[in-house]
C-alpha atoms as a PDB file:
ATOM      1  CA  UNK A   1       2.985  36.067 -26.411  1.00  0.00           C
ATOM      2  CA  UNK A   2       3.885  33.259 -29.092  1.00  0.00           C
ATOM      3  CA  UNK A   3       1.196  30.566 -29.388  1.00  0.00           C
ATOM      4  CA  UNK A   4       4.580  28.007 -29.717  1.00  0.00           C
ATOM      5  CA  UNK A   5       5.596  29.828 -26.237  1.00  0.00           C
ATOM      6  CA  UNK A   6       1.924  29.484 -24.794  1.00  0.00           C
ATOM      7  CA  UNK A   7       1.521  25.821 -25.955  1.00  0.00           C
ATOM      8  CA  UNK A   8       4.960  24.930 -24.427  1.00  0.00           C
ATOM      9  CA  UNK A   9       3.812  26.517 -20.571  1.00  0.00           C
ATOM     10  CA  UNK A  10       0.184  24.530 -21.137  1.00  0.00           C
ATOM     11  CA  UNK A  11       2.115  21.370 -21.851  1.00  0.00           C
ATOM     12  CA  UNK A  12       4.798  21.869 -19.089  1.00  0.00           C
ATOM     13  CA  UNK A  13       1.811  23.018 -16.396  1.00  0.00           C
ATOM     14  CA  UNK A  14      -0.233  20.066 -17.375  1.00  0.00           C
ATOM     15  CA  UNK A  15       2.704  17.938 -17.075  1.00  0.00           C
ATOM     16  CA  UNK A  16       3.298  18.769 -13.525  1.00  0.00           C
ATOM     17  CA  UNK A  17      -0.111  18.622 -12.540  1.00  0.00           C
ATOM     18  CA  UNK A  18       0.068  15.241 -13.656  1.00  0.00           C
ATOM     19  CA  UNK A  19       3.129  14.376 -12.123  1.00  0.00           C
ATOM     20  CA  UNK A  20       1.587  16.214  -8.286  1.00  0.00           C
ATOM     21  CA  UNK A  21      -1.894  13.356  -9.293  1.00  0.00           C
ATOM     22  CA  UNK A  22       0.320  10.528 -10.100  1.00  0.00           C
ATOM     23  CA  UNK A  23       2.378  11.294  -6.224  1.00  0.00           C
ATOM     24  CA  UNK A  24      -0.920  11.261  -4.525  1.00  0.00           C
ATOM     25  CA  UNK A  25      -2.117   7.974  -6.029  1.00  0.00           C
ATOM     26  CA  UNK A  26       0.741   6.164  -5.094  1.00  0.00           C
ATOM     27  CA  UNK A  27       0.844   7.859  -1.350  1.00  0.00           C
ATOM     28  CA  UNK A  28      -2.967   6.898  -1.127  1.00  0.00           C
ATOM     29  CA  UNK A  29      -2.059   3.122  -2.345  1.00  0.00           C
ATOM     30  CA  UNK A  30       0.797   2.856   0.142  1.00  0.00           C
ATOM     31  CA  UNK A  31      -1.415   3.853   2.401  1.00  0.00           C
ATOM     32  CA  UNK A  32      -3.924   1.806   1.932  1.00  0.00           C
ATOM     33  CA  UNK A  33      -1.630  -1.391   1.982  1.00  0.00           C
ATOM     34  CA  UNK A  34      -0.192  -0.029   5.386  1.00  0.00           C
ATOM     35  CA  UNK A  35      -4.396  -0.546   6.381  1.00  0.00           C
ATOM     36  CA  UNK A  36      -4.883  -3.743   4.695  1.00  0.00           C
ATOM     37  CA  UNK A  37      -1.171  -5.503   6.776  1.00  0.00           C
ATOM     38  CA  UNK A  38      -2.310  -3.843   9.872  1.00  0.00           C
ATOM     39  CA  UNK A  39      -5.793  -5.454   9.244  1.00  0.00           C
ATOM     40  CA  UNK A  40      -3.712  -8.704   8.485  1.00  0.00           C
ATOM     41  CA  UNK A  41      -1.896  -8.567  11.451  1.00  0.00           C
ATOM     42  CA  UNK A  42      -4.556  -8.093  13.669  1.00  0.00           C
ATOM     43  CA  UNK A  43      -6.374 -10.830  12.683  1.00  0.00           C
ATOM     44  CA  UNK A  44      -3.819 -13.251  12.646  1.00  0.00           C
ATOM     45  CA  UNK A  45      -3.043 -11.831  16.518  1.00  0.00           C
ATOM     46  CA  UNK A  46      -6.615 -12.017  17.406  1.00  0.00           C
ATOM     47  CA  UNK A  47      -7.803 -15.290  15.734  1.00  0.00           C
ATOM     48  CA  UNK A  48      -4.715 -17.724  15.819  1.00  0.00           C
ATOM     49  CA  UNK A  49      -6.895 -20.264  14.410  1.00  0.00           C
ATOM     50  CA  UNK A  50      -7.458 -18.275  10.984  1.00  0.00           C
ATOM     51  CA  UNK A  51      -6.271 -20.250   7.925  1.00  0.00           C
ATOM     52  CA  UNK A  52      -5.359 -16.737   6.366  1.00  0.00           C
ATOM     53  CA  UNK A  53      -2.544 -16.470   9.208  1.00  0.00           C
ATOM     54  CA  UNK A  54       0.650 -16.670   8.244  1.00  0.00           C
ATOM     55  CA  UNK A  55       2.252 -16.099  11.750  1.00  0.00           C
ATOM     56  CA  UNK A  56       2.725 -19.054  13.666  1.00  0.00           C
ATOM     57  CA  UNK A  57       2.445 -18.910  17.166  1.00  0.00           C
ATOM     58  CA  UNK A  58       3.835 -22.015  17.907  1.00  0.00           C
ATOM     59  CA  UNK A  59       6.739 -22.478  15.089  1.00  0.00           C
ATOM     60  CA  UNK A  60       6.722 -26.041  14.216  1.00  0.00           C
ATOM     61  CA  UNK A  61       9.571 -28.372  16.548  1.00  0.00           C
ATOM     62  CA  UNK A  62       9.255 -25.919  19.435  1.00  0.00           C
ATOM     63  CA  UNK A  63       7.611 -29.021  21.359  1.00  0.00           C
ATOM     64  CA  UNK A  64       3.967 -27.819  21.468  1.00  0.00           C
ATOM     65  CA  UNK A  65       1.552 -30.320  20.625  1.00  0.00           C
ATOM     66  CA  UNK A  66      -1.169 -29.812  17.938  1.00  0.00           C
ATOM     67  CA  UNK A  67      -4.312 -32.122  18.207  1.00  0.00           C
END
């Protein structure tokens, strides 16, 4: 084979082995945020009194009183 033939099939094979690495990063870091709002959520559901939480139970004029 031609070494400009044999370079261009490296380059292309690397290429798409980079692509196939770059795809599973960014899978693993969606996943990973999925983990992190579940955790979120499940705090804020378990432990209403967390200053983190961002979900108010009682939305503010819904005639609950806060003491």
């Amino acid at each position: 084979m031609e070494p400009v033939l044999v370079f261009f099939l490296v380059m292309i094979s690397l290429l798409s082995v980079g692509c196939v690495f770059l795809l599973l990063l960014l899978r693993l870091a969606e996943e990973r945020r999925d983990v992190m709002d579940a955790r979120r959520l499940a705090a804020s559901v378990h432990y209403p009194w967390n200053p983190n939480n961002r979900v108010s139970r009682h939305p503010e004029g819904s005639g609950q009183r806060v003491e």
